[in-house]
Protein backbone atom coordinates (compact mmCIF):
# COMPACT_ATOMS: atom_id res chain seq x y z
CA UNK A 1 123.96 94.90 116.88
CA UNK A 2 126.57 94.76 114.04
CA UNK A 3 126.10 98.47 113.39
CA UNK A 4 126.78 99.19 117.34
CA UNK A 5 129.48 97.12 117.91
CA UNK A 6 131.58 96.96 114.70
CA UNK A 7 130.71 100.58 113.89
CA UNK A 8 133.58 100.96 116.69
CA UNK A 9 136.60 99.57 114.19
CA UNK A 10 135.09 101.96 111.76
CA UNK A 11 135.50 104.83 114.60
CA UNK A 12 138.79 103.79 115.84
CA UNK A 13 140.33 104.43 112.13
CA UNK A 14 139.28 108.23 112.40
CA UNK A 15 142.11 108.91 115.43
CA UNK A 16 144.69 106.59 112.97
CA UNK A 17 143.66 109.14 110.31
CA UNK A 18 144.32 111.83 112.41
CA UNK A 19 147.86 110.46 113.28
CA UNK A 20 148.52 110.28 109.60
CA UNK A 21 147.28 113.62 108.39
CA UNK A 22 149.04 115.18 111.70
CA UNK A 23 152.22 113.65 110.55
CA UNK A 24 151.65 114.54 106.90
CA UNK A 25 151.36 118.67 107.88
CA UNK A 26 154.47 118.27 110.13
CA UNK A 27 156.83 116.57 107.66
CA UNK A 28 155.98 119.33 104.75
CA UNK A 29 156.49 122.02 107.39
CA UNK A 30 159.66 120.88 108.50
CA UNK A 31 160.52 119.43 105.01
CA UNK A 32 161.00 115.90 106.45
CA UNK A 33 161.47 112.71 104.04
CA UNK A 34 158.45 110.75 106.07
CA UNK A 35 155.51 112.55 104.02
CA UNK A 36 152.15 110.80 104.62
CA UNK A 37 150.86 109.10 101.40
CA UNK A 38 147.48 107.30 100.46
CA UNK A 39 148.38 104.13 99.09
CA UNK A 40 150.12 102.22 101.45
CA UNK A 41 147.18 102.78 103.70
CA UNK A 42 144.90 100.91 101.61
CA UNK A 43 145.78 97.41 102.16
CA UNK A 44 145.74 97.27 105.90
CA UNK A 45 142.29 99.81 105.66
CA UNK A 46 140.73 96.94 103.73
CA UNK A 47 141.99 94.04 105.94
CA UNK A 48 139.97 95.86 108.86
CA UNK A 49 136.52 96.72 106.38
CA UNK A 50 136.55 92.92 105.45
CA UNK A 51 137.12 92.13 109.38
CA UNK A 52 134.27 94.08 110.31
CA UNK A 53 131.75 92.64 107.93
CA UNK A 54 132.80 88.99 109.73
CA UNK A 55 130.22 90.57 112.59
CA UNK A 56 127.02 90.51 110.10
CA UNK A 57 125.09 88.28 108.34
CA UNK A 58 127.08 88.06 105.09
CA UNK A 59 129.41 85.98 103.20
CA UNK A 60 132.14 87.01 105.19
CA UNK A 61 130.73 85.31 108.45
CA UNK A 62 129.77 81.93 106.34
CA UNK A 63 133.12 81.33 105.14
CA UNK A 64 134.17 81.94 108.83
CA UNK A 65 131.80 79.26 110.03
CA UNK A 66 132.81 76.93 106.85
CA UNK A 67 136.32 77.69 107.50
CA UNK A 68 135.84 76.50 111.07
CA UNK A 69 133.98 73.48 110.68
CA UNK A 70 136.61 71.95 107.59
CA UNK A 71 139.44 72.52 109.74
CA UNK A 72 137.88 71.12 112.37
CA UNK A 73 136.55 68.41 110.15
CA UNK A 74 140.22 67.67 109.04
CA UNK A 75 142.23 68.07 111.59
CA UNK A 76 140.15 68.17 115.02
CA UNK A 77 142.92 67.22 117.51
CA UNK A 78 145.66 69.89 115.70
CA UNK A 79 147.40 71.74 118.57
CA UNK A 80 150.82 73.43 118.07
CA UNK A 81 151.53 76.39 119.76
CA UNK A 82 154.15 77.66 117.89
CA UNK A 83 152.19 81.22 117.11
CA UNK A 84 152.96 82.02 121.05
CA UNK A 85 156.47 82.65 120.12
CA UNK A 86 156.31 83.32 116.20
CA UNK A 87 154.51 86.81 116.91
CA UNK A 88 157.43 87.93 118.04
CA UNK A 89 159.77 86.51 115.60
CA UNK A 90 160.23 89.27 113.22
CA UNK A 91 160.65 92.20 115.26
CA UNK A 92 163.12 90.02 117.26
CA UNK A 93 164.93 89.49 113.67
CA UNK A 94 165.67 93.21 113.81
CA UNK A 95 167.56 92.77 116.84
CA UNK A 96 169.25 89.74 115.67
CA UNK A 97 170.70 91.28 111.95
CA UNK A 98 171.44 94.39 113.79
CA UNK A 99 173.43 92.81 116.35
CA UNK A 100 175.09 90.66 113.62
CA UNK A 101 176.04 93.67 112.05
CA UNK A 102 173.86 93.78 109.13
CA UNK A 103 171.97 97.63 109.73
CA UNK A 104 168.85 98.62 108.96
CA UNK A 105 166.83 102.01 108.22
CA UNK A 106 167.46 103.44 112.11
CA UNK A 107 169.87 102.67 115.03
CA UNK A 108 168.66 100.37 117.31
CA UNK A 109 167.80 103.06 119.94
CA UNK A 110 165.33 104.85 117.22
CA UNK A 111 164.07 101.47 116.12
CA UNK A 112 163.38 100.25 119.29
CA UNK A 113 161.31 103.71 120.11
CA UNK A 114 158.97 103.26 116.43
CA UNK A 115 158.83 99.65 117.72
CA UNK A 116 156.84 100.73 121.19
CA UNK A 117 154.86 102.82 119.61
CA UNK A 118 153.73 100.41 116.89
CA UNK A 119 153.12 97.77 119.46
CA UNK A 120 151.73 100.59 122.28
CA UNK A 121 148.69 101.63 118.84
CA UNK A 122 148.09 97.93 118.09
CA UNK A 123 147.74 96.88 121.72
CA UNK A 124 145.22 99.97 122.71
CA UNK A 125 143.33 99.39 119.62
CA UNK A 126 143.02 95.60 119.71
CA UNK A 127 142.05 95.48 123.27
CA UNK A 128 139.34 98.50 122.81
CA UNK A 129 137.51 96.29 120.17
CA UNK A 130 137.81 92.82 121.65
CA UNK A 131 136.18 94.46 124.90
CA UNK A 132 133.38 96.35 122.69
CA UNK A 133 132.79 93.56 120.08
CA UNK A 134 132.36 90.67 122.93
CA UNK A 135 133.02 88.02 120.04
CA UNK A 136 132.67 84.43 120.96
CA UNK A 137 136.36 83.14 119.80
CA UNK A 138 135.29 79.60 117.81
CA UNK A 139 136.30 77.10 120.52
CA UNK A 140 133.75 78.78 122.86
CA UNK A 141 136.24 79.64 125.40
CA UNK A 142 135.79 83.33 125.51
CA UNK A 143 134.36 86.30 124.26
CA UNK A 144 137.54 88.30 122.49
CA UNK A 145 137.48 86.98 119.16
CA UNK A 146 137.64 89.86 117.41
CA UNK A 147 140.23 91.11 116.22
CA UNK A 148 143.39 88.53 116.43
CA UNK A 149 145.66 89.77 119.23
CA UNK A 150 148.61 87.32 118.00
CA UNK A 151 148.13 88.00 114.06
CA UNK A 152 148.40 92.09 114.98
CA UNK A 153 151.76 91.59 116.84
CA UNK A 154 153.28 89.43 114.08
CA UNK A 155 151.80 91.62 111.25
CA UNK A 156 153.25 94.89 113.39
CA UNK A 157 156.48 93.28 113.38
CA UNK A 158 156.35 91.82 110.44
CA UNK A 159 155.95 95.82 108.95
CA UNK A 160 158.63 96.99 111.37
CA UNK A 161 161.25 94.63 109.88
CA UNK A 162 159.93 95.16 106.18
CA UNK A 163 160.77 99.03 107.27
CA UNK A 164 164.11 98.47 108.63
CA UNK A 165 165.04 96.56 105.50
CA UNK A 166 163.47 97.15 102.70
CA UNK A 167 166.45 98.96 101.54
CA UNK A 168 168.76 96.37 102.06
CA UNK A 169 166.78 93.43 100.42
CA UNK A 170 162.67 92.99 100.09
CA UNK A 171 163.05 89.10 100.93
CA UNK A 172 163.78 90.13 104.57
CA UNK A 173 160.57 91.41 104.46
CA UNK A 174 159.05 89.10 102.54
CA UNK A 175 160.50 86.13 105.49
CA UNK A 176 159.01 88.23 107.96
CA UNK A 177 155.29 88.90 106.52
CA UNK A 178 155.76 84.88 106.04
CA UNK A 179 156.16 84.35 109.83
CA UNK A 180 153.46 86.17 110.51
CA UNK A 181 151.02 84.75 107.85
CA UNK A 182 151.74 81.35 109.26
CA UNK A 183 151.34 82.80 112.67
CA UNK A 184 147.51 83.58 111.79
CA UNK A 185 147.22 80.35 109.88
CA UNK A 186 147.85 78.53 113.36
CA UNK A 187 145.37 80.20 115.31
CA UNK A 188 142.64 79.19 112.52
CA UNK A 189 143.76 75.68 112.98
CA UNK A 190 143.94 75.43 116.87
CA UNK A 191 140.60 76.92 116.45
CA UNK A 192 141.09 80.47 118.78
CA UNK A 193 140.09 82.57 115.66
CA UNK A 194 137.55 83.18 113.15
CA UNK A 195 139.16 83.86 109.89
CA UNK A 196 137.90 87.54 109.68
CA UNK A 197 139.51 87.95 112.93
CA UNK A 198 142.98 87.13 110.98
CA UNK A 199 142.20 89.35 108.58
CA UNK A 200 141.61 92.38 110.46
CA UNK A 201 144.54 91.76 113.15
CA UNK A 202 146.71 91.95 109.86
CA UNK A 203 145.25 95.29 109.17
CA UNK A 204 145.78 96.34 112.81
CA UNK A 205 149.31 95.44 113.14
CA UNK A 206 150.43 96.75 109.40
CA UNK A 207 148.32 100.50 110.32
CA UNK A 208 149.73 100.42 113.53
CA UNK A 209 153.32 100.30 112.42
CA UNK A 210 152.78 102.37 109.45
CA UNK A 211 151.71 105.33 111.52
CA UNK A 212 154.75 104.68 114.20
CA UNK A 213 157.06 105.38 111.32
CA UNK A 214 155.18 108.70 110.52
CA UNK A 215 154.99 110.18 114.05
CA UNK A 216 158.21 108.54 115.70
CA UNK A 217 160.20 111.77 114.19
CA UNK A 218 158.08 114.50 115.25
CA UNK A 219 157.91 113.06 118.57
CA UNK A 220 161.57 112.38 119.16
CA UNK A 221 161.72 116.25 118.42
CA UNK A 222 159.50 117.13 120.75
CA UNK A 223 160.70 115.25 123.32
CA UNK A 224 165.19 115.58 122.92
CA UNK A 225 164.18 119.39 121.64
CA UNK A 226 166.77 120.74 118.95
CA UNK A 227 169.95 118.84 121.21
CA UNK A 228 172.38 116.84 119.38
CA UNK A 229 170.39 113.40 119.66
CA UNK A 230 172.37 111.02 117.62
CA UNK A 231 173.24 108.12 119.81
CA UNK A 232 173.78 104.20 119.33
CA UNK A 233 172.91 100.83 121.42
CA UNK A 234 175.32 98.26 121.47
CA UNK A 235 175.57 94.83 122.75
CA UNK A 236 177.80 94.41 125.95
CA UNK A 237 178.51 91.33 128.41
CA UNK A 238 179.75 92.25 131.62
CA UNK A 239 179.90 90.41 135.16
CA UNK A 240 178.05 87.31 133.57
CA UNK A 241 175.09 89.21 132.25
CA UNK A 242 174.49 90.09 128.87
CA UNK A 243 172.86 93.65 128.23
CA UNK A 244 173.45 96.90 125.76
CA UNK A 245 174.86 100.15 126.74
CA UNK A 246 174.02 103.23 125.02
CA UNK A 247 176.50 106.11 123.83
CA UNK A 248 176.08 109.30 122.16
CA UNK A 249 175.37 113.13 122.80
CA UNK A 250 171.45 113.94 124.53
């Protein structure tokens, strides 16, 4: 049963691979400063292995069920909800420094289109292997465990704003991988996740951004073609409504 159902996350890296090595060819052909490298692949790769091995009978499942059982031990009424909102805290921070005039790696316009994608991979991905793993989440309400829906969108964001800012300082990052490390923390203690569920939604949401960042150029290209596509998005307040207008040559 492991091997059938968890085998999936295994398969589901191969089209992530293919992203990466896609973008990798592109970039060198088109001499491009996004060139696909190894390394920072390897954390969020072994997030997802270690989720994975949560469906077997190792050590990785008991210190799920131990996990489980002292927090619920410790602290069986705990019920804050904050994660609902915190998932999105990061990626809104981008917005917010932007708007405050502090600018990151791309205009909003570009970050807002490496943002979709990110969040379009980790959604498709998440949902594909909560339907096909059918884990029972701890408090026996359903079966879509596996992996943490919440702790991917906070961990994508969380790598979208490390990306926009890394530049500018590496404790914006750091705040934002901090959000998102308490928003997994949360769902352990109001008991709607297994820890290797945490785990591999963090690997989800970092791989998911990761690879946004390497295809986002190529497919801007393809899609504006070889126009002059520099344009901006700026906040605007008109007739009682607040919105953003967006300027530039397409």
């Amino acid at each position: 049963m492991f091997k059938m159902k968890y085998g999936l996350l295994i398969a589901l890296c191969f089209p992530f691979c293919g992203f990466a090595q896609y973008a990798s060819q592109a970039d060198s052909l088109s001499q491009k400063k996004n060139t696909f490298k190894v390394a920072p692949f390897i954390i969020p790769a072994v997030f997802l292995a270690y989720g994975a091995m949560g469906g077997g009978n190792n050590f990785v499942h008991d210190l799920d069920v131990t996990t489980r059982n002292e927090l619920q031990e410790d602290y069986p009424f705990f019920s804050v909800h904050a994660d609902n909102f915190m998932q999105y805290a990061p990626a809104a921070a981008v917005y917010a420094l932007n708007l405050s005039g502090v600018k990151g790696r791309h205009n909003l316009a570009d970050a807002t289109g490496i943002y979709a994608i990110s969040f379009g991979l980790m959604k498709a991905s998440t949902l594909i292997v909560k339907s096909a793993t059918h884990r029972l989440r701890p408090d026996g309400s359903t079966n879509n465990s596996f992996p943490s829906g919440h702790t991917a969108t906070s961990f994508a964001a969380a790598e979208f704003l490390k990306q926009e800012y890394k530049d500018v300082s590496p404790w914006i990052g750091y705040a934002g991988y901090a959000v998102a490390g308490a928003t997994g923390v949360f769902r352990l203690y109001n008991n709607r996740h297994w820890v290797s569920d945490v785990v591999a939604g963090a690997g989800f949401g970092i791989l998911s951004t990761k690879i946004s960042y390497l295809v986002y150029p190529h497919l801007k290209k393809l899609i504006m073609g070889k126009k002059n596509n520099d344009f901006t998005v700026a906040p605007m307040y008109q007739n009682k409504a607040f919105g953003f207008s967006l300027s530039g040559q397409f």
